[in-house]
C-alpha atoms as a PDB file:
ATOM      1  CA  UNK A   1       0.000   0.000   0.000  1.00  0.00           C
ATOM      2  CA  UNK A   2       2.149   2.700  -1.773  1.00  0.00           C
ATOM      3  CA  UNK A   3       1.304   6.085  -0.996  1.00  0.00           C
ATOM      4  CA  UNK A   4       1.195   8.143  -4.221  1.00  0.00           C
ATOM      5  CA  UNK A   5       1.702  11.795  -3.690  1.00  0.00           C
ATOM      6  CA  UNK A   6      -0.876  12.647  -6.071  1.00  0.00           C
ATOM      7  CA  UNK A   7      -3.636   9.811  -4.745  1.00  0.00           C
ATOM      8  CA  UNK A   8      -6.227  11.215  -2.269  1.00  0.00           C
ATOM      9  CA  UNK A   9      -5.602  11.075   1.776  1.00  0.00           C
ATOM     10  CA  UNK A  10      -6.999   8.570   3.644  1.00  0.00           C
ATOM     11  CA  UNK A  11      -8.951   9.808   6.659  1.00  0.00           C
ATOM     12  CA  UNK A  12      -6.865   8.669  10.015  1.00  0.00           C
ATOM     13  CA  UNK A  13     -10.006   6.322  11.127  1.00  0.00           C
ATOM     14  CA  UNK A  14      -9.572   4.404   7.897  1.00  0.00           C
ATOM     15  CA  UNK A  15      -5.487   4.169   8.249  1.00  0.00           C
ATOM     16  CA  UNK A  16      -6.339   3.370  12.313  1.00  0.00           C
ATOM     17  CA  UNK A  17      -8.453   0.729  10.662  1.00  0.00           C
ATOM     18  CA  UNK A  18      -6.927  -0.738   8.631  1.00  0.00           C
ATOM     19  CA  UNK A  19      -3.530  -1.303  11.169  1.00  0.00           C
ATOM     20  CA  UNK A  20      -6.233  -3.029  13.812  1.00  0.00           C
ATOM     21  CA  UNK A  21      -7.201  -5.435  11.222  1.00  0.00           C
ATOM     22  CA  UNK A  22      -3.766  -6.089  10.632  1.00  0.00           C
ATOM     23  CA  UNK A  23      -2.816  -6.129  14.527  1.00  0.00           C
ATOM     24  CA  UNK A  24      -6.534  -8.442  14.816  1.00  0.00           C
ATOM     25  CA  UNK A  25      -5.707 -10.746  12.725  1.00  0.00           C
ATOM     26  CA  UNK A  26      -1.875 -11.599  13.614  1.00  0.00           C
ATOM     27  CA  UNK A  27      -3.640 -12.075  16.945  1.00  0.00           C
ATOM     28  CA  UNK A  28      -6.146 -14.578  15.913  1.00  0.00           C
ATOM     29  CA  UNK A  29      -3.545 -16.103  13.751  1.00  0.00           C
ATOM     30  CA  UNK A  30      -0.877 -16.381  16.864  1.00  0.00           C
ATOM     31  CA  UNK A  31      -3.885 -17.524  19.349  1.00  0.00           C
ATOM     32  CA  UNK A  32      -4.851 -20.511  17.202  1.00  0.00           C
ATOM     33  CA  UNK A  33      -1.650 -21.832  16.731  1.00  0.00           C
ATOM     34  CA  UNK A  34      -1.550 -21.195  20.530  1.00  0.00           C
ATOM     35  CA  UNK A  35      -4.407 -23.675  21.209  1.00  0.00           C
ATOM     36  CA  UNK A  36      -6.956 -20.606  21.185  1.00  0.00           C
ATOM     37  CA  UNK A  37      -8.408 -21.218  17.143  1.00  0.00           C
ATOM     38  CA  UNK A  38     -11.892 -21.436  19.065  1.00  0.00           C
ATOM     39  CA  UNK A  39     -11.567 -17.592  19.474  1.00  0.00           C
ATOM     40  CA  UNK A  40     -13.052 -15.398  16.995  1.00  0.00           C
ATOM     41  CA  UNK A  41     -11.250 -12.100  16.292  1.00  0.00           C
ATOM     42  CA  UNK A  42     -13.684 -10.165  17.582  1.00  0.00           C
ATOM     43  CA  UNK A  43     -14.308 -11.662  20.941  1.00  0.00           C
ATOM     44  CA  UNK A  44     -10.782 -11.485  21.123  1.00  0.00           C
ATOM     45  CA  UNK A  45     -11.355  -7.893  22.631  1.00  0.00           C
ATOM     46  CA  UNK A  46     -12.914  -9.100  25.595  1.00  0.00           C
ATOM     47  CA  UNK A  47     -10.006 -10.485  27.557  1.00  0.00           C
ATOM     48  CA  UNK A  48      -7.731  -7.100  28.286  1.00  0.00           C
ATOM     49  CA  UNK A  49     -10.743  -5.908  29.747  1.00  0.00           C
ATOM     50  CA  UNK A  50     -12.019  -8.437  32.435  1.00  0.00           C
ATOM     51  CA  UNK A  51     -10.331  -7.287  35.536  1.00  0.00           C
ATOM     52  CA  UNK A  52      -9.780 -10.294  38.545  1.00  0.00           C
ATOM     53  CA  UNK A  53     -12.697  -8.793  40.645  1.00  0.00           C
ATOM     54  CA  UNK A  54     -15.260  -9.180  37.292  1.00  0.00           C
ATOM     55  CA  UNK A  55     -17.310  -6.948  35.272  1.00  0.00           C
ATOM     56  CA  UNK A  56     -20.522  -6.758  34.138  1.00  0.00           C
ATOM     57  CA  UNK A  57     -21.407  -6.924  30.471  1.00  0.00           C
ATOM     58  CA  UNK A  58     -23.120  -4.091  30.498  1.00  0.00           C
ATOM     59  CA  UNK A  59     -19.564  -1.748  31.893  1.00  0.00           C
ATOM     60  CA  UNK A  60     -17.901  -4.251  29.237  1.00  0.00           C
ATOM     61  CA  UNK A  61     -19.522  -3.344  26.192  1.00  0.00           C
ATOM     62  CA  UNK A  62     -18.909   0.106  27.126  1.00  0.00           C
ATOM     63  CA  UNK A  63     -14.654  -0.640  27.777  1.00  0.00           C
ATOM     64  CA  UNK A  64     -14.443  -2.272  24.170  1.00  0.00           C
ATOM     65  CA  UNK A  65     -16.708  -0.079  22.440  1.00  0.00           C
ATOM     66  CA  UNK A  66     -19.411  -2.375  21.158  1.00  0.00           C
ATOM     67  CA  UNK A  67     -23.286  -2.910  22.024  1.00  0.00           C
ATOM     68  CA  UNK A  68     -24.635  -4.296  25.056  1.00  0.00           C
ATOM     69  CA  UNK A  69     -25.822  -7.116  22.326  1.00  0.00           C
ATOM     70  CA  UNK A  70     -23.135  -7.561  20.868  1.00  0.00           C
ATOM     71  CA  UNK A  71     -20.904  -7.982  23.839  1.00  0.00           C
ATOM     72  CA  UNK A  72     -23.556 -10.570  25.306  1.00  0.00           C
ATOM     73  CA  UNK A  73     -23.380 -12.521  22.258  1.00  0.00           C
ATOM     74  CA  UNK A  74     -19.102 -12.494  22.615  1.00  0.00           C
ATOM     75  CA  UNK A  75     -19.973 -13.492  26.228  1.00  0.00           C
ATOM     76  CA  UNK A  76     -21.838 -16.398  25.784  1.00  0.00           C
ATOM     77  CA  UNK A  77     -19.367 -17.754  22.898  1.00  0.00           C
ATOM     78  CA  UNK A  78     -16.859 -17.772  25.270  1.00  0.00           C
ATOM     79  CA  UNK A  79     -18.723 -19.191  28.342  1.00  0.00           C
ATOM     80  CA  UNK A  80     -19.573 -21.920  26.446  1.00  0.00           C
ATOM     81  CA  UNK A  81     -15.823 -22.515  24.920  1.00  0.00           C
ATOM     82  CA  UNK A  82     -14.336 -22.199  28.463  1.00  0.00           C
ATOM     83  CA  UNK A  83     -12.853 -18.912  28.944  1.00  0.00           C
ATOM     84  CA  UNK A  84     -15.673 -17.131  30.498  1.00  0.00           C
ATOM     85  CA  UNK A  85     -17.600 -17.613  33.873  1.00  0.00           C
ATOM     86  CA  UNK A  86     -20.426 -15.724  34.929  1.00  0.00           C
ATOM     87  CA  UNK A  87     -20.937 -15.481  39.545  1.00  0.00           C
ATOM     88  CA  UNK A  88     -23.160 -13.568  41.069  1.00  0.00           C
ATOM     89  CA  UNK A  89     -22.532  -9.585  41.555  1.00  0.00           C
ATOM     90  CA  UNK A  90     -21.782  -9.077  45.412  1.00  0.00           C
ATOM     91  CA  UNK A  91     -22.895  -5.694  45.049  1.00  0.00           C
ATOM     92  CA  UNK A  92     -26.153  -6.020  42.784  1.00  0.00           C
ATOM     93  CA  UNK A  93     -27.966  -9.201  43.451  1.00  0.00           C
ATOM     94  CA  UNK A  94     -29.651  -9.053  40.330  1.00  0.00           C
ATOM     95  CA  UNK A  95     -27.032  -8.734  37.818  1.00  0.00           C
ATOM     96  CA  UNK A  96     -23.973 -11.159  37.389  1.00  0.00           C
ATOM     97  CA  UNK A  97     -20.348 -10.749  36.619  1.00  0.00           C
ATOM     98  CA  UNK A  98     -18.164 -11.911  33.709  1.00  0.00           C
ATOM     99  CA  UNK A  99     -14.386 -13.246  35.317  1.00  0.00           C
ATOM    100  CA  UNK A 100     -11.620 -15.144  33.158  1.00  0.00           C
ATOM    101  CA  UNK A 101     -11.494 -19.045  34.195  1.00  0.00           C
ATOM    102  CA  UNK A 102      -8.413 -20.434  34.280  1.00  0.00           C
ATOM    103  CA  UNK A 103      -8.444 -20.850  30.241  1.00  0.00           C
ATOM    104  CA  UNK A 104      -9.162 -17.339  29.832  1.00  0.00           C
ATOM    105  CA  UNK A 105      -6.122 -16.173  32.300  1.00  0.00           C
ATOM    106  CA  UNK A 106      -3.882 -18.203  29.890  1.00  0.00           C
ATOM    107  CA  UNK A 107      -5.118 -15.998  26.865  1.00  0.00           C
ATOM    108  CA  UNK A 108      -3.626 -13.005  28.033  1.00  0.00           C
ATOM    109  CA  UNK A 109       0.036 -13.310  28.209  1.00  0.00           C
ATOM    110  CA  UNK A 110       0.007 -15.298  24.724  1.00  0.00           C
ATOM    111  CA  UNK A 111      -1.934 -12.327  23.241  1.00  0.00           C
ATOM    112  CA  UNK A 112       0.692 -10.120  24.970  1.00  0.00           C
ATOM    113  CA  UNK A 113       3.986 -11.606  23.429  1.00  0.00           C
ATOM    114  CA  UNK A 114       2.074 -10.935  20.298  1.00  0.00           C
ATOM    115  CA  UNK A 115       1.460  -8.071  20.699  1.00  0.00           C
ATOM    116  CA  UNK A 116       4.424  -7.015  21.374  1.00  0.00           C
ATOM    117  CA  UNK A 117       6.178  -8.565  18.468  1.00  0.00           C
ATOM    118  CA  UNK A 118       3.789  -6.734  16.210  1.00  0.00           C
ATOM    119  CA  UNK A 119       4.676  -3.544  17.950  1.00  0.00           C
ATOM    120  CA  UNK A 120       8.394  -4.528  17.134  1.00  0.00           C
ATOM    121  CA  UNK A 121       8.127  -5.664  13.583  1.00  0.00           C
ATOM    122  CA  UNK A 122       6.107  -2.367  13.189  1.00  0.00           C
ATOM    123  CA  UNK A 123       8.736  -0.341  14.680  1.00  0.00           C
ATOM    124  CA  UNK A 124      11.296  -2.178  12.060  1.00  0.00           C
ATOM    125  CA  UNK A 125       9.349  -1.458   9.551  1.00  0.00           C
ATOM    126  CA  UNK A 126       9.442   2.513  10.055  1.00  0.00           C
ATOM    127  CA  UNK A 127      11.986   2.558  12.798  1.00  0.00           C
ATOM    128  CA  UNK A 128      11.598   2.602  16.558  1.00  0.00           C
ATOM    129  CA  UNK A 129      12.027   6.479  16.959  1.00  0.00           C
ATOM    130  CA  UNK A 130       9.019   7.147  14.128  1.00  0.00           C
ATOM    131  CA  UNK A 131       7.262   4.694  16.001  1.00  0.00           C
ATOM    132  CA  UNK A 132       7.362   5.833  19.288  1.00  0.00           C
ATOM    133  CA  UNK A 133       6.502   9.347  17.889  1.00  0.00           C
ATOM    134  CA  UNK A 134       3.483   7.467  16.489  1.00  0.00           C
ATOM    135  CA  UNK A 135       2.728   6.160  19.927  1.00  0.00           C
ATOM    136  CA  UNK A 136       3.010   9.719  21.739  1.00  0.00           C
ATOM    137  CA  UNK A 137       1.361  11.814  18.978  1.00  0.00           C
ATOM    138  CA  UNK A 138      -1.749   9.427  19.903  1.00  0.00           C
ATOM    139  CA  UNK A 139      -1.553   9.357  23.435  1.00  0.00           C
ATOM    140  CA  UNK A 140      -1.253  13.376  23.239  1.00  0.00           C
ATOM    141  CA  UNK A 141      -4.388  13.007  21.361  1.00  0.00           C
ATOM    142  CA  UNK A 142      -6.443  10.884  23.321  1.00  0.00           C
ATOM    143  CA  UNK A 143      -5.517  12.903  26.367  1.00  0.00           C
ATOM    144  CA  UNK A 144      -6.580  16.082  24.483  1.00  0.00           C
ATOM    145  CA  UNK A 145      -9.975  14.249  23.445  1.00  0.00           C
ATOM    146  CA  UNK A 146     -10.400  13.367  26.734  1.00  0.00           C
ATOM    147  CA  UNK A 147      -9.542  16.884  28.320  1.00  0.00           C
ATOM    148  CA  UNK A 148     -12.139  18.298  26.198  1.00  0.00           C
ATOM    149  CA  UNK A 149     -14.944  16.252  26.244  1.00  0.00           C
ATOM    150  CA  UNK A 150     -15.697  14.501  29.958  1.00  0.00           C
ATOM    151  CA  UNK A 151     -17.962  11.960  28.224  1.00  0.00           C
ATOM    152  CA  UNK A 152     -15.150  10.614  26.063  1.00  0.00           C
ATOM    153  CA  UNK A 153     -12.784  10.686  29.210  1.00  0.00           C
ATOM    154  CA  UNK A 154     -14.853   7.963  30.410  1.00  0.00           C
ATOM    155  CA  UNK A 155     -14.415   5.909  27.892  1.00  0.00           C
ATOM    156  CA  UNK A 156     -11.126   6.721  27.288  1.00  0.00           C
ATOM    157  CA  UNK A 157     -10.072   5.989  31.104  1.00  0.00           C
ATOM    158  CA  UNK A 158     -12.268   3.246  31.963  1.00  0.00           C
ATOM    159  CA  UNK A 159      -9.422   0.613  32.051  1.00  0.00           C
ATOM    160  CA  UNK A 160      -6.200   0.495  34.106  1.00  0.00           C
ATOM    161  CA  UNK A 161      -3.525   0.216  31.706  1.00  0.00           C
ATOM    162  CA  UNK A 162      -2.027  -2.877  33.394  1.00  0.00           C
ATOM    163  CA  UNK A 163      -4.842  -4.706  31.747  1.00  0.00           C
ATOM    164  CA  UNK A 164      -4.290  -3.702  27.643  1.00  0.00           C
ATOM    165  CA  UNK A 165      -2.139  -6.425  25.735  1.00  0.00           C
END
């Protein structure tokens, strides 16, 4: 994918696009060779955000982004291939909470190391100083987004970084 000085710009969503279906699929490639091939790319999103303590999929769809419906159907795909449990909500006897089993704690650091090595192939592919300038340019703008608009904040900070492959 050339860029030809005199070809149109691609808006940044489509470019930001594109790279996550890239970064997606190496994932889903990785996982399955990893054991994981019962985990479709886009319940893949699910795991970064489950903290230990649980989450319900209500807060959850709002962390990744995607409907309430949608996240329940990701949910139940991966309750019923092992990685999910649901317990009851300590703090709201009538909803339940989504934790990792055992199967869905071993996802993580697999989904980690590849993520990483995409970061680093990426970085030798441009070169670690235009990719860390990548990196900061986009965390300057998500904090600007964020300092500007308190509803995207929200959304923006509703995960502890320790959690994000």
């Amino acid at each position: 994918m050339s860029r030809d000085p005199s070809a149109k710009r691609l808006r940044l969503a489509l470019l930001l696009r594109l790279l996550h279906r890239e970064y997606a699929h190496e994932i889903e490639v990785s996982l399955a060779e990893a054991g994981f091939g019962d985990i479709r790319s886009g319940d893949a999103k699910v795991f970064p955000f489950v903290p230990p303590e649980g989450i319900a999929v209500r807060e959850l769809a709002v962390r990744t982004g995607v409907r309430k419906q949608t996240m329940a159907q990701s949910v139940d795909q991966l309750e019923r291939a092992g990685y999910l449990d649901r317990r009851p909500n300590p703090r709201d006897g009538r909803s339940r909470l989504i934790v990792l089993t055992e199967r869905g704690r071993a996802v993580r650091p697999v989904a980690a190391s590849v993520g990483d090595r995409i970061e680093r192939r990426w970085a030798e592919l441009t070169s670690p100083e235009e990719f860390e300038t990548l990196r900061d340019l986009l965390h300057r703008l998500l904090d600007r987004i964020g300092q500007a608009d308190p509803d995207a904040a929200a959304r923006l900070t509703s995960l502890d970084d320790s959690h994000l492959d």
